[in-house]
N, C-alpha and C. Protein backbone atom coordinates (compact mmCIF):
# COMPACT_ATOMS: atom_id res chain seq x y z
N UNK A 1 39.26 -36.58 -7.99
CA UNK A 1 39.20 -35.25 -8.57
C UNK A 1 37.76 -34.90 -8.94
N UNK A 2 37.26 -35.82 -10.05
CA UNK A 2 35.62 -35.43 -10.03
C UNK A 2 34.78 -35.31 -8.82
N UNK A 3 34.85 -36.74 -7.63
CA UNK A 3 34.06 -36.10 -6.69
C UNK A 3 34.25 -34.96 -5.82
N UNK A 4 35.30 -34.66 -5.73
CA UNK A 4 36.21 -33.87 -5.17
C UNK A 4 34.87 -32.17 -6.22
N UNK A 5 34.99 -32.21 -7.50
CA UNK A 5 34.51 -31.30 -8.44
C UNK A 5 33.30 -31.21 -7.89
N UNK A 6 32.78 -32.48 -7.55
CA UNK A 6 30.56 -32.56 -7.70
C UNK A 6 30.53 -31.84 -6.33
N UNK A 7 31.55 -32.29 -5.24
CA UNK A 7 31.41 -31.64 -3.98
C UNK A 7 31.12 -29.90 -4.05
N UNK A 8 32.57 -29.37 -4.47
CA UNK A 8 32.14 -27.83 -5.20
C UNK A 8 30.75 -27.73 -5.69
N UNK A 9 30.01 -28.35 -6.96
CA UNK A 9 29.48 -28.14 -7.09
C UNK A 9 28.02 -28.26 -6.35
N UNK A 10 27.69 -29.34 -5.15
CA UNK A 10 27.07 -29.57 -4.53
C UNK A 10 26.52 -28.41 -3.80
N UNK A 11 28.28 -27.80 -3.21
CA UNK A 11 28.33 -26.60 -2.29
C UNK A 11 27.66 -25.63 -2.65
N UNK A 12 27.77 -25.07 -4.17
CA UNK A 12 27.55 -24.56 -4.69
C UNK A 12 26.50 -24.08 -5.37
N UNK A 13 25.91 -25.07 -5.80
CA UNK A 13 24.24 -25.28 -6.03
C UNK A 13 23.73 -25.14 -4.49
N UNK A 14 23.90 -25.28 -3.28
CA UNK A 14 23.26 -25.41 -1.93
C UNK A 14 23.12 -23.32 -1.80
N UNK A 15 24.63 -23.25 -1.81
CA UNK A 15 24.33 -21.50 -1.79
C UNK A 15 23.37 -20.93 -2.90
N UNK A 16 23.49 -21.34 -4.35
CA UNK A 16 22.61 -20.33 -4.54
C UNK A 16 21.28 -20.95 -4.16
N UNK A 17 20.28 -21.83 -3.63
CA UNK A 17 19.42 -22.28 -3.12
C UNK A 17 19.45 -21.30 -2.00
N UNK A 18 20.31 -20.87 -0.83
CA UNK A 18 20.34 -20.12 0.07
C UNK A 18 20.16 -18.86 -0.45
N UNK A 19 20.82 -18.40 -1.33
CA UNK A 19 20.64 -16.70 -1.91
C UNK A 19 19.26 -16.57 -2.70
N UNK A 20 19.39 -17.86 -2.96
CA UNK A 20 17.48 -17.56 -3.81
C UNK A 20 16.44 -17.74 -2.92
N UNK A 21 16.52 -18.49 -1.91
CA UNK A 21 15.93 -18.62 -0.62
C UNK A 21 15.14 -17.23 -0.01
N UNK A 22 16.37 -16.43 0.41
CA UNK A 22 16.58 -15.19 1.05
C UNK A 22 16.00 -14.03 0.37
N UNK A 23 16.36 -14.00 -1.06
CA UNK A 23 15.90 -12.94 -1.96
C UNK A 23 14.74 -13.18 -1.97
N UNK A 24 14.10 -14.43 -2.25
CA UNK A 24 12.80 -14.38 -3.04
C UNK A 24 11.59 -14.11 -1.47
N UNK A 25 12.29 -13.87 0.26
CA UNK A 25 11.87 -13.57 0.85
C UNK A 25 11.72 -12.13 1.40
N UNK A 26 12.85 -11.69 0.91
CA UNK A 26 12.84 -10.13 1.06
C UNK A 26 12.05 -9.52 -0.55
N UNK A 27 11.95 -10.04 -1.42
CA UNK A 27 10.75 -9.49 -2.37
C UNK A 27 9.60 -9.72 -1.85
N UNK A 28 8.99 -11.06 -1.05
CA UNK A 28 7.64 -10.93 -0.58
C UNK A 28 7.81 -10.14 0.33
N UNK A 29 8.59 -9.92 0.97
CA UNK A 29 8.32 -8.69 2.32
C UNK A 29 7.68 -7.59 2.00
N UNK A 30 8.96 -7.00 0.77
CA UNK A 30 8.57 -5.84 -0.26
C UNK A 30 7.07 -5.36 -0.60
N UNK A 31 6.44 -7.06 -1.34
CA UNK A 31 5.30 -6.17 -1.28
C UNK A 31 4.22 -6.35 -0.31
N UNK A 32 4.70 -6.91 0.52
CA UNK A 32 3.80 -6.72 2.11
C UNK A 32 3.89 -5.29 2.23
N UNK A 33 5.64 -4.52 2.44
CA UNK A 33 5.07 -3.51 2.99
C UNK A 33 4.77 -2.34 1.49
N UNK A 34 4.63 -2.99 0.24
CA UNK A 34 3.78 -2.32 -0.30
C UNK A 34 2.06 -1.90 0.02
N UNK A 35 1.60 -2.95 0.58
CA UNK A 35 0.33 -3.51 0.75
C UNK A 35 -0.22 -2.63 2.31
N UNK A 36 0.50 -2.26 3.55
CA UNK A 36 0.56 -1.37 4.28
C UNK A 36 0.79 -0.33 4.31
N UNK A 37 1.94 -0.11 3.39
CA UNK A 37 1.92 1.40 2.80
C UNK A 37 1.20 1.89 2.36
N UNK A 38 0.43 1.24 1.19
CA UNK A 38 -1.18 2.15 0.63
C UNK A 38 -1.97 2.13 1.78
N UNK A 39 -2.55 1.23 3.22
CA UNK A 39 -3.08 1.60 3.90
C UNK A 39 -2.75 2.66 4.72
N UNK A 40 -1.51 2.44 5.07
CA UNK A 40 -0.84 4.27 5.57
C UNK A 40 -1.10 5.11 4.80
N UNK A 41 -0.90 5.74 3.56
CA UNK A 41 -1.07 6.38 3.21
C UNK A 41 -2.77 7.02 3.00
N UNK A 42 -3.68 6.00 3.14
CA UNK A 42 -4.57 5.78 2.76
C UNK A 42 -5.22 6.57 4.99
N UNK A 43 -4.92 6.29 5.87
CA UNK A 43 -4.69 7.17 7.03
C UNK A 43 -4.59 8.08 7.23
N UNK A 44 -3.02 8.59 6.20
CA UNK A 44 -2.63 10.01 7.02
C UNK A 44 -3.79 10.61 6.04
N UNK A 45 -4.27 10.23 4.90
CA UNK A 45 -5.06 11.11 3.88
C UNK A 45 -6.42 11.81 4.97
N UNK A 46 -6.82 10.73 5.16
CA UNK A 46 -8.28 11.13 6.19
C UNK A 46 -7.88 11.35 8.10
N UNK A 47 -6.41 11.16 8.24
CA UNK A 47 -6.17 11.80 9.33
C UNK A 47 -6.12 13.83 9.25
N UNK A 48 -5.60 13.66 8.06
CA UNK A 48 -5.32 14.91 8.18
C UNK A 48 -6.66 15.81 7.58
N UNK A 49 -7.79 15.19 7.25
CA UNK A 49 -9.08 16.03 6.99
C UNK A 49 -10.47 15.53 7.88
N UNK A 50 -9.44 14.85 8.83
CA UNK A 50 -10.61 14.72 9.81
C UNK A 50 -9.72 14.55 10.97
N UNK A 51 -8.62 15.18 11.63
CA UNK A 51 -7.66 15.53 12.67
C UNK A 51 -9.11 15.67 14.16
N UNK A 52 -9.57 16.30 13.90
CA UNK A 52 -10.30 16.05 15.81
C UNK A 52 -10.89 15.05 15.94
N UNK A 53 -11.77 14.48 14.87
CA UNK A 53 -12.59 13.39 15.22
C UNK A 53 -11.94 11.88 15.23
N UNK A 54 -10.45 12.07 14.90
CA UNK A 54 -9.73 10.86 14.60
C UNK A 54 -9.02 10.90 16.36
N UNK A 55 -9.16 12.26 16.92
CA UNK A 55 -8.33 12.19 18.04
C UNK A 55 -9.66 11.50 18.92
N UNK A 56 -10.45 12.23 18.61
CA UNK A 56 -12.05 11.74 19.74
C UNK A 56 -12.41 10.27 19.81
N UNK A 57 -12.00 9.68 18.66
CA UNK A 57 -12.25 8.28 18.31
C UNK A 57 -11.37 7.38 19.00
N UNK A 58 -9.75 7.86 18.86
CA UNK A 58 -8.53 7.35 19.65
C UNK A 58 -9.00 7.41 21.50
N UNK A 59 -9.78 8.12 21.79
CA UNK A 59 -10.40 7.73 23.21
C UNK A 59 -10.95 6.73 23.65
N UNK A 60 -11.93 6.22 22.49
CA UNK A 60 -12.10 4.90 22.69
C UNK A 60 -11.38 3.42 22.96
N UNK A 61 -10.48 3.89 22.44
CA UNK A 61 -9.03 2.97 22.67
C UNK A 61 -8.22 2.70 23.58
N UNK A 62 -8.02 1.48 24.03
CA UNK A 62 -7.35 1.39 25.68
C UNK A 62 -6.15 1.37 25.48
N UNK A 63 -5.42 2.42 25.76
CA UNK A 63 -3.70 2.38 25.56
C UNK A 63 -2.65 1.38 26.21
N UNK A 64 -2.93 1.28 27.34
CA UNK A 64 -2.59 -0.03 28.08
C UNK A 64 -2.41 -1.01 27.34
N UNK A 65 -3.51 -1.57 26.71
CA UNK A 65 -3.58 -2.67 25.97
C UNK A 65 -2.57 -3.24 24.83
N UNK A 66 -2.57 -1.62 24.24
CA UNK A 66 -1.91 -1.61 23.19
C UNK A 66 -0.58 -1.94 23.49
N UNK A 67 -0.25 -1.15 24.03
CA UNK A 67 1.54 -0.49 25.07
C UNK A 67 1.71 -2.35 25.41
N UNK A 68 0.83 -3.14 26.08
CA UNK A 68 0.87 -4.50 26.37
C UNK A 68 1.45 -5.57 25.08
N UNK A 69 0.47 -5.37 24.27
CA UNK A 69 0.72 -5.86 23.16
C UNK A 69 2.19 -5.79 22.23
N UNK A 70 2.35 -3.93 22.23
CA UNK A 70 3.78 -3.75 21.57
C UNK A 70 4.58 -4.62 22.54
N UNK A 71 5.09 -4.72 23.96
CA UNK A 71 5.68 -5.47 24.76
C UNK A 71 6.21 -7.01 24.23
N UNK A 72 5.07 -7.28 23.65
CA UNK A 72 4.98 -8.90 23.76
C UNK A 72 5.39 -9.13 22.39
N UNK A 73 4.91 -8.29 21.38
CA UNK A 73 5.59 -8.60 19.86
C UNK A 73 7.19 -8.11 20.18
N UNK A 74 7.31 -7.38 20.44
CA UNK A 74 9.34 -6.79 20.73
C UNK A 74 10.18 -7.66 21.28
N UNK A 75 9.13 -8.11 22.44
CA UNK A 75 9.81 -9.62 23.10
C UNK A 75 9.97 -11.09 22.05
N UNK A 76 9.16 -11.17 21.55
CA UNK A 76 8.74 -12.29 20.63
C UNK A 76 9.82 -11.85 19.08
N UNK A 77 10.20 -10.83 19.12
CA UNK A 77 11.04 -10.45 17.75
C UNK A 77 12.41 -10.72 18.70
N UNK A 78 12.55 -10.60 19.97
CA UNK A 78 13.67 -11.28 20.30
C UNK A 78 14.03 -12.43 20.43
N UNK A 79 13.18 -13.22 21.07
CA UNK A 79 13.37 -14.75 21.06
C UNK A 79 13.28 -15.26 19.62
N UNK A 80 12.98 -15.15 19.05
CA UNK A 80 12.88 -15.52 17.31
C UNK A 80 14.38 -14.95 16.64
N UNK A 81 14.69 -13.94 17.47
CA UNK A 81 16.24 -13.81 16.66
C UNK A 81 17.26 -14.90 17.41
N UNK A 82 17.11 -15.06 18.74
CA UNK A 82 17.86 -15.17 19.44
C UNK A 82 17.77 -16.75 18.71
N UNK A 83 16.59 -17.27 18.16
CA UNK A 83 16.82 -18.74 18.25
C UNK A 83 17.50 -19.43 16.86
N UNK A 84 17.68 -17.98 16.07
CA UNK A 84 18.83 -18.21 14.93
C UNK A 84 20.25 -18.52 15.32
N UNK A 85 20.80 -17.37 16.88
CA UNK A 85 21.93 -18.00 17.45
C UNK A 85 21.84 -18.90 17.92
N UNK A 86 20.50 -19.44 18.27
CA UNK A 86 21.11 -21.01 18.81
C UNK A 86 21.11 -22.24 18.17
N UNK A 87 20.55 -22.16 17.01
CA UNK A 87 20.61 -23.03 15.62
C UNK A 87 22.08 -22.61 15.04
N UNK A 88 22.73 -22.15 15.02
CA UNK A 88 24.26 -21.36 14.49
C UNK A 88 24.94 -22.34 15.68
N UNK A 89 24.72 -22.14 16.65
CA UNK A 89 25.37 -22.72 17.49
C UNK A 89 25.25 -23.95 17.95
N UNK A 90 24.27 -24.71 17.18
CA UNK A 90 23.90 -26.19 16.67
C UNK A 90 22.83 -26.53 18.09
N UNK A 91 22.39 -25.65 19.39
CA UNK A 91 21.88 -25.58 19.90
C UNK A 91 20.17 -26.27 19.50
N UNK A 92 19.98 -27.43 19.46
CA UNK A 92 19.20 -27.87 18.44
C UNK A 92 17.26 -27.52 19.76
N UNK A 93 17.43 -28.11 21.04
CA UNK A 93 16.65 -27.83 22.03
C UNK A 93 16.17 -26.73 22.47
N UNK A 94 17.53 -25.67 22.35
CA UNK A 94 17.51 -24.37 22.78
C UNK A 94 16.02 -23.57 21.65
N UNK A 95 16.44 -24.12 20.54
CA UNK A 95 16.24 -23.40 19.37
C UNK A 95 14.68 -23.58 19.24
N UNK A 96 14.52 -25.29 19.57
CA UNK A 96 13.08 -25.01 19.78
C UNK A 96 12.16 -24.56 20.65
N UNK A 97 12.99 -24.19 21.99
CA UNK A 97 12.31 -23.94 22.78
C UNK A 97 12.27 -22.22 22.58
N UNK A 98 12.97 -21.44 21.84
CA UNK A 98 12.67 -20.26 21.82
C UNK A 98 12.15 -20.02 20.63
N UNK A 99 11.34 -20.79 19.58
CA UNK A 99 10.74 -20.41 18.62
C UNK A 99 9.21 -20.79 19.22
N UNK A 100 9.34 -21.96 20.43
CA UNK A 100 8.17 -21.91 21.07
C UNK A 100 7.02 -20.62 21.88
N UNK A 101 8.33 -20.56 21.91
CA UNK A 101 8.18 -19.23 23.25
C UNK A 101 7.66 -17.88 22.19
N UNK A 102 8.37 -17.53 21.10
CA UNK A 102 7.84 -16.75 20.27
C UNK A 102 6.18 -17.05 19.71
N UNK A 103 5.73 -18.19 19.36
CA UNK A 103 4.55 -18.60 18.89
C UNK A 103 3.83 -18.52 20.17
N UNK A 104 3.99 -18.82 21.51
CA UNK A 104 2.87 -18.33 22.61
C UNK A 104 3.31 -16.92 22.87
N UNK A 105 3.92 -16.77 22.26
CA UNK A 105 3.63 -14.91 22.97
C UNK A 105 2.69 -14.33 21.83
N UNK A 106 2.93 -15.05 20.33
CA UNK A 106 2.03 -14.62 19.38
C UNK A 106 0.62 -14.70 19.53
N UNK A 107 0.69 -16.13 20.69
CA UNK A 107 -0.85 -16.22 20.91
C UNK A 107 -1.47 -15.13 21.67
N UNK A 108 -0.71 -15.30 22.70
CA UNK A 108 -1.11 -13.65 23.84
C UNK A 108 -1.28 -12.78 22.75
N UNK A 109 -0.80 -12.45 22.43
CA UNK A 109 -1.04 -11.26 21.26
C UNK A 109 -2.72 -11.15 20.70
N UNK A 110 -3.09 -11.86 19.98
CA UNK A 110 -4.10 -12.42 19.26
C UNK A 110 -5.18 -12.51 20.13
N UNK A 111 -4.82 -13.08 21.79
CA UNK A 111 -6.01 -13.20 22.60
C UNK A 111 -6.03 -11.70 23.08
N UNK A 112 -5.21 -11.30 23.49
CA UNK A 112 -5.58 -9.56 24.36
C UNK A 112 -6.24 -8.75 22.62
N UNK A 113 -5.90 -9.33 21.85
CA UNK A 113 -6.73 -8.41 20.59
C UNK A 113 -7.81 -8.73 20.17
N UNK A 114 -8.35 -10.52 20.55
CA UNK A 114 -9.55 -10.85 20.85
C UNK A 114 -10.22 -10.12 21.60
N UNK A 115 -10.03 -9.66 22.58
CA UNK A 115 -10.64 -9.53 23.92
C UNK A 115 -10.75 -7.81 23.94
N UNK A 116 -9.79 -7.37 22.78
CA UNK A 116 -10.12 -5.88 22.62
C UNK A 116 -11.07 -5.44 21.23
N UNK A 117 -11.38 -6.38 20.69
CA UNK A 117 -12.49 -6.46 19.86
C UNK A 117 -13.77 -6.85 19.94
N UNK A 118 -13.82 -7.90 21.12
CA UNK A 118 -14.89 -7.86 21.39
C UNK A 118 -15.65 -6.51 22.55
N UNK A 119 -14.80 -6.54 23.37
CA UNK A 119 -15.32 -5.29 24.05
C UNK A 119 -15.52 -4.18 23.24
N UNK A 120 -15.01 -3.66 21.85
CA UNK A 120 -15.70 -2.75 20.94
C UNK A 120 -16.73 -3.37 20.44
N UNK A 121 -16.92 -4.65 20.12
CA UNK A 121 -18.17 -4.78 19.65
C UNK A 121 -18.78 -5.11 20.06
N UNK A 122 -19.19 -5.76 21.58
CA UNK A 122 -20.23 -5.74 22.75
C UNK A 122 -20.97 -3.91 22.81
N UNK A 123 -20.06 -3.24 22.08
CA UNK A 123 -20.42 -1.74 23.27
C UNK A 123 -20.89 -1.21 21.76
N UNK A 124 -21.22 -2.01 20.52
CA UNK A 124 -21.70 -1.19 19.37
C UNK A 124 -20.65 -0.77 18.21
N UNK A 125 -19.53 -1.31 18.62
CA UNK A 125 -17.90 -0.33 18.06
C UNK A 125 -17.67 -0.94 17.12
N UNK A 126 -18.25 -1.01 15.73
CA UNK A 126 -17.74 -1.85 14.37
C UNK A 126 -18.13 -1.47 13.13
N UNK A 127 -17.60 -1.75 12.20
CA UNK A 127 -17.94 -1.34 10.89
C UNK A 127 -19.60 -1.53 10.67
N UNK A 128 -21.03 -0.60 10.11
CA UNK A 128 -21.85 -0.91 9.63
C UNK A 128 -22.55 -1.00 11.30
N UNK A 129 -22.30 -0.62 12.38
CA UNK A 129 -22.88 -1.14 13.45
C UNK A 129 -24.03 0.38 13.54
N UNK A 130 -25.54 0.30 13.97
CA UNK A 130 -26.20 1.92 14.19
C UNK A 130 -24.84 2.58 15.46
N UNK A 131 -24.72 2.39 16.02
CA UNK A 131 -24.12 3.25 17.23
C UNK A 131 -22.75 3.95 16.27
N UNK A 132 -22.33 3.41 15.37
CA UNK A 132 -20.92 4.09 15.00
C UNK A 132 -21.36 4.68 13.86
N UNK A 133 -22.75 4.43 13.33
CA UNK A 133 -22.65 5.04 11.90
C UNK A 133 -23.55 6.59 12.19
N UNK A 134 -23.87 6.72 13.66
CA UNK A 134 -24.50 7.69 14.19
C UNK A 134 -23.70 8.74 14.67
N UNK A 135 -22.45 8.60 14.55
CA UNK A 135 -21.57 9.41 14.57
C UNK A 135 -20.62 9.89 13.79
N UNK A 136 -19.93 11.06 13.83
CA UNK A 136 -19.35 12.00 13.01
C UNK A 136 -18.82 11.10 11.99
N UNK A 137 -18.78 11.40 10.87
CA UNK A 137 -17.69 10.63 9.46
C UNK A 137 -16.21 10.20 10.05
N UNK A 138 -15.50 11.18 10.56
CA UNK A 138 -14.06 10.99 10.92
C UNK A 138 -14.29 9.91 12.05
N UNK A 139 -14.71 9.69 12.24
CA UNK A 139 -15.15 8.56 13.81
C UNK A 139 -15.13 7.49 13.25
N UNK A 140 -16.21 7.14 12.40
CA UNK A 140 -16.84 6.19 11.20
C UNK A 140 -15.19 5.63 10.21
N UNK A 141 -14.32 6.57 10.23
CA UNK A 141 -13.79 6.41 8.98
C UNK A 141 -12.04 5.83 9.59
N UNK A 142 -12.09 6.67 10.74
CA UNK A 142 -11.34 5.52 11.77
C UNK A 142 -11.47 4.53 12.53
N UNK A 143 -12.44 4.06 12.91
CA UNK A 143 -12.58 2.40 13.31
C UNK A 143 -12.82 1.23 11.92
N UNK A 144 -13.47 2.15 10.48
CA UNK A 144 -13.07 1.39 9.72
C UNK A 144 -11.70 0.95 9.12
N UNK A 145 -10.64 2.08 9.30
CA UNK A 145 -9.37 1.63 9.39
C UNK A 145 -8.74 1.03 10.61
N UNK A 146 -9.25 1.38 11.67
CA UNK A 146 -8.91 0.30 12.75
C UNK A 146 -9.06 -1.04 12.71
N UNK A 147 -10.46 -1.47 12.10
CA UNK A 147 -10.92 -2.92 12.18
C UNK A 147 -10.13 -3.46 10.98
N UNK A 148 -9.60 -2.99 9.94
CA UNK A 148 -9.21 -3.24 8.63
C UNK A 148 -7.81 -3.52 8.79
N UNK A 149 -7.23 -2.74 9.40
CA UNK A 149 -5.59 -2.47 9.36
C UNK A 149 -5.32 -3.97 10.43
N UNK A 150 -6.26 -3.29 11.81
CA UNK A 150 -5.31 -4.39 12.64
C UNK A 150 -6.01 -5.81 12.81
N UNK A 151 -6.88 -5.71 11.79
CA UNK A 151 -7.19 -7.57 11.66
C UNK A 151 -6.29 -8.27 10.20
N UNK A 152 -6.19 -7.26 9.41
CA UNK A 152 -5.02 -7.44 8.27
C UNK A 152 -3.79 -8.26 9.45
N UNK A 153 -3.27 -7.22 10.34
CA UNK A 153 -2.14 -7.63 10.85
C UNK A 153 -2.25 -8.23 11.83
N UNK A 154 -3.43 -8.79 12.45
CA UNK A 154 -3.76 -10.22 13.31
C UNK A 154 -3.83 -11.29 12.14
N UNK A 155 -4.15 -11.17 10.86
CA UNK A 155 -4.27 -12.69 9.82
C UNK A 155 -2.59 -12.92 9.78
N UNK A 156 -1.79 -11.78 9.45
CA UNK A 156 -0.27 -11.78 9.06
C UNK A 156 0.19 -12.74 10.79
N UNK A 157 -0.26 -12.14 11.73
CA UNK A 157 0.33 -12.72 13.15
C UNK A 157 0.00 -14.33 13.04
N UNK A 158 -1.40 -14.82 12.40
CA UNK A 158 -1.27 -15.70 12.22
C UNK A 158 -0.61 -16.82 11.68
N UNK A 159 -0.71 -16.48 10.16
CA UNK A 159 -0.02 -17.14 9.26
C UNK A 159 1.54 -16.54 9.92
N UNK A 160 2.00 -15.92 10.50
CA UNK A 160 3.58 -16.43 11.04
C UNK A 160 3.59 -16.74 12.11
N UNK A 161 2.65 -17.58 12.99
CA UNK A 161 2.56 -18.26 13.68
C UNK A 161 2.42 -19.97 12.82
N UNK A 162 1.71 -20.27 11.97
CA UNK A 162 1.85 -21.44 11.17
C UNK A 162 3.53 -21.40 10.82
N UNK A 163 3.84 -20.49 10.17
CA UNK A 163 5.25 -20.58 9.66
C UNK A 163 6.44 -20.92 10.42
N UNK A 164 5.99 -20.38 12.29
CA UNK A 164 7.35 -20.98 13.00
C UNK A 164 6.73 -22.32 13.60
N UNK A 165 5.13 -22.82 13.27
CA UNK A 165 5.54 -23.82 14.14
C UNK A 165 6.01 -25.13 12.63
N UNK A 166 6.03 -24.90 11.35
CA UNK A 166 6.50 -25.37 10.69
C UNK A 166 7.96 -25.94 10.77
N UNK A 167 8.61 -24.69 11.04
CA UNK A 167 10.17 -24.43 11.14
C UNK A 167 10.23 -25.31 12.23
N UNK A 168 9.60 -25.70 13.55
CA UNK A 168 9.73 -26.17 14.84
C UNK A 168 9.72 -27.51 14.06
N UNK A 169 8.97 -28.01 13.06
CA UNK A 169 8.82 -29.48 12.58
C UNK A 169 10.29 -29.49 12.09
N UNK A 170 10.58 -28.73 11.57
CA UNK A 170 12.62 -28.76 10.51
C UNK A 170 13.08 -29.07 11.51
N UNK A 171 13.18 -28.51 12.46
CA UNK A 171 13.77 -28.55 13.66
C UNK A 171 14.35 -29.48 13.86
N UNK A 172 13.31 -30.37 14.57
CA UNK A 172 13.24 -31.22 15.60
C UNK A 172 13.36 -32.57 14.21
N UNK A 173 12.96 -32.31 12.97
CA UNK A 173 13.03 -33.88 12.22
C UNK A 173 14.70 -33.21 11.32
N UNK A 174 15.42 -32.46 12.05
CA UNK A 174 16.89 -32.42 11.87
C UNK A 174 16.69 -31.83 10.26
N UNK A 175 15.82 -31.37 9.39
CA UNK A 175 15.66 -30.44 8.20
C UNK A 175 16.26 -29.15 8.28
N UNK A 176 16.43 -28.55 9.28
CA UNK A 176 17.36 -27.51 9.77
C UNK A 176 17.95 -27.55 10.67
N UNK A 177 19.26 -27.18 10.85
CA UNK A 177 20.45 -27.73 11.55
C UNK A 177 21.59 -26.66 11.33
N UNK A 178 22.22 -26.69 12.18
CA UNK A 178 23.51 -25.95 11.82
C UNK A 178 24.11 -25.19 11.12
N UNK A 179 24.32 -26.40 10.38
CA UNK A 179 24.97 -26.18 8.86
C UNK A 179 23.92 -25.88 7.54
N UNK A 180 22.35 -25.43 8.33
CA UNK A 180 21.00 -25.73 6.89
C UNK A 180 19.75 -24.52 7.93
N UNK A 181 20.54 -23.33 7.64
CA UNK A 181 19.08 -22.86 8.52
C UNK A 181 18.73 -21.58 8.17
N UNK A 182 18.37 -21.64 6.50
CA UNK A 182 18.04 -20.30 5.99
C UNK A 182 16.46 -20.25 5.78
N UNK A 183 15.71 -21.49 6.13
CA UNK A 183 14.63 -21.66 6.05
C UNK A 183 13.85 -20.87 7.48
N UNK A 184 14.69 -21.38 8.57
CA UNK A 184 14.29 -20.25 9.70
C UNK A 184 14.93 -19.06 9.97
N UNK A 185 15.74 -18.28 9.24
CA UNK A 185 15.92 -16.83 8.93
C UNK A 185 14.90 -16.94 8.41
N UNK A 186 14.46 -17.31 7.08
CA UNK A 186 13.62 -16.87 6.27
C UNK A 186 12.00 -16.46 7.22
N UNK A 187 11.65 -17.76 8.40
CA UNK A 187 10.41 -17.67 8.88
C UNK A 187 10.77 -16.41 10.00
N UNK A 188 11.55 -16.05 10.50
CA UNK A 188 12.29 -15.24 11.27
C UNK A 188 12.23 -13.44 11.07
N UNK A 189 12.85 -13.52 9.59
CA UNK A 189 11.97 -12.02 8.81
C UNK A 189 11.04 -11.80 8.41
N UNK A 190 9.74 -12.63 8.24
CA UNK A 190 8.76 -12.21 7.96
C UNK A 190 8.40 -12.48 9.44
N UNK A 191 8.61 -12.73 10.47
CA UNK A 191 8.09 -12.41 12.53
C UNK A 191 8.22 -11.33 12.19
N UNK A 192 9.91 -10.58 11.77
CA UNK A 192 10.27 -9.10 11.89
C UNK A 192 9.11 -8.22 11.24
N UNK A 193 8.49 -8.53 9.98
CA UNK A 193 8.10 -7.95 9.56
C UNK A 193 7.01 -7.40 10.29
N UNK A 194 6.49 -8.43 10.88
CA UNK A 194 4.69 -8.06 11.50
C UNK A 194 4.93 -7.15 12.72
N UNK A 195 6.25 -7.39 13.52
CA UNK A 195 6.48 -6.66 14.51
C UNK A 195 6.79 -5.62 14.14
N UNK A 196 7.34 -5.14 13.07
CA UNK A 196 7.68 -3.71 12.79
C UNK A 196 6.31 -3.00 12.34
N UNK A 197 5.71 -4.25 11.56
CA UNK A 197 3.67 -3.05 10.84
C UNK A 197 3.20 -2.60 12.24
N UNK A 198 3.49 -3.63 13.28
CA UNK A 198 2.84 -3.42 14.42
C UNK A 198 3.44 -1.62 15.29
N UNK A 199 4.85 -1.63 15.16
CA UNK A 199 5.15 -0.40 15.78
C UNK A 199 4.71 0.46 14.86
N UNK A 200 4.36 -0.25 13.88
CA UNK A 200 3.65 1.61 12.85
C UNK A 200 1.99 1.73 13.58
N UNK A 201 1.42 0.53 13.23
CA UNK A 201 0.08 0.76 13.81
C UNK A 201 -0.20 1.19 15.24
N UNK A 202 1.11 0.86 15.82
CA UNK A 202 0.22 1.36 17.74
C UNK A 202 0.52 2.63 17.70
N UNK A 203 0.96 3.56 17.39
CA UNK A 203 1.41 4.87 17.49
C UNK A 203 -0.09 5.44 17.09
N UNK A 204 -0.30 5.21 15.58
CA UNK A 204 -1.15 5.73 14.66
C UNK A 204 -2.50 5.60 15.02
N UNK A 205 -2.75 4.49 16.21
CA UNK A 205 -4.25 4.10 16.81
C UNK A 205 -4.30 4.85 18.36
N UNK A 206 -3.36 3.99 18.81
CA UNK A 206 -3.33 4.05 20.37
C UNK A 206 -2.66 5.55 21.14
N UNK A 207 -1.63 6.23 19.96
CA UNK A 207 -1.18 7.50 20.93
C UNK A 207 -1.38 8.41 20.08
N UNK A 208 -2.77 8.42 19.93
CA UNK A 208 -3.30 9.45 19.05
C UNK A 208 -3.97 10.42 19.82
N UNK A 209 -4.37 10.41 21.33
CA UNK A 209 -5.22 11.23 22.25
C UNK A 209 -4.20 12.36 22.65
């Protein structure tokens, strides 16, 4: 009867560990997208008092690239969900191989945004650089929110790239399993998260011409 009791209570203490788990991850989300929201807001303020020169500036910007990029985070927010069903489904191989697959697409990510930063700043294109500060304020005042916003959300791509290959260690040393896998939901919604800042930012940069 008592162990029979400690079991309940075992169970029991394990869920709220799971509900406190979960909550105390959707409050950090919270104020993530507190923390993007003042930069949005902090956008539309000087989009809307500098509307042509924010469009003239968006020329500089290779849409392709971008359009590439959204691709690969949407894809990567799928395999990262998908590898919750296969941890549910005790799929223990499956699971790592599609949280793998999410962390190299994160890398692609990071390198095509390497490679689109440096070509702005080979060509003069950066905060404090003479070639950008020689031009109009609204010009000036959007690549400083360009360089600001989407290296903010290349550090976030990072650090949830550490976070799933963490989860890949639970994994594979059987710490998450089946019956134990709120730790990779948890690394799972904050992927969601960066992929969603990301569909706010490509609109607001890239299909601004």
């Amino acid at each position: 009867m008592s162990s029979g009791a400690a079991a309940v209570e075992t169970q029991g203490h394990r869920h709220r560990d799971d509900v406190g788990t979960k909550l105390g991850m959707w409050l950090f989300l919270f104020t993530e997208l507190i923390l993007f929201g003042g930069l949005f807001i902090v956008y539309a303020v000087y989009r809307f008092s500098h509307g042509p020169e924010f469009e003239l500036a968006a020329n500089e910007l290779d849409r392709l690239v971008g359009t590439v990029n959204t691709i690969i985070l949407l894809t990567s927010s799928l395999t990262v969900a998908m590898s919750i069903t296969a941890i549910q489904e005790g799929k223990k191989n499956l699971t790592l191989v599609l949280v793998a697959i999410t962390v190299v697409l994160a890398f692609a990510f990071l390198a095509n945004k390497y490679f689109e930063w440096d070509h702005k700043i080979l060509a003069g294109i950066y905060p404090g650089s003479p070639e950008l500060t020689n031009k109009p304020q609204g010009v000036v005042l959007y690549f400083g929110l360009y360089f600001v916003m989407t290296g903010l959300h290349a550090l976030h791509v990072i650090i949830g790239m550490v976070v799933l290959i963490v989860m890949m260690v639970f994994v594979k040393t059987g710490s998450i399993h089946k019956g134990s896998f709120v730790r990779l939901e948890a690394g799972a919604l904050y992927w969601h998260l960066v992929d969603i800042i990301w569909i706010f930012l490509f609109p607001l940069f890239y299909l601004l011409h």
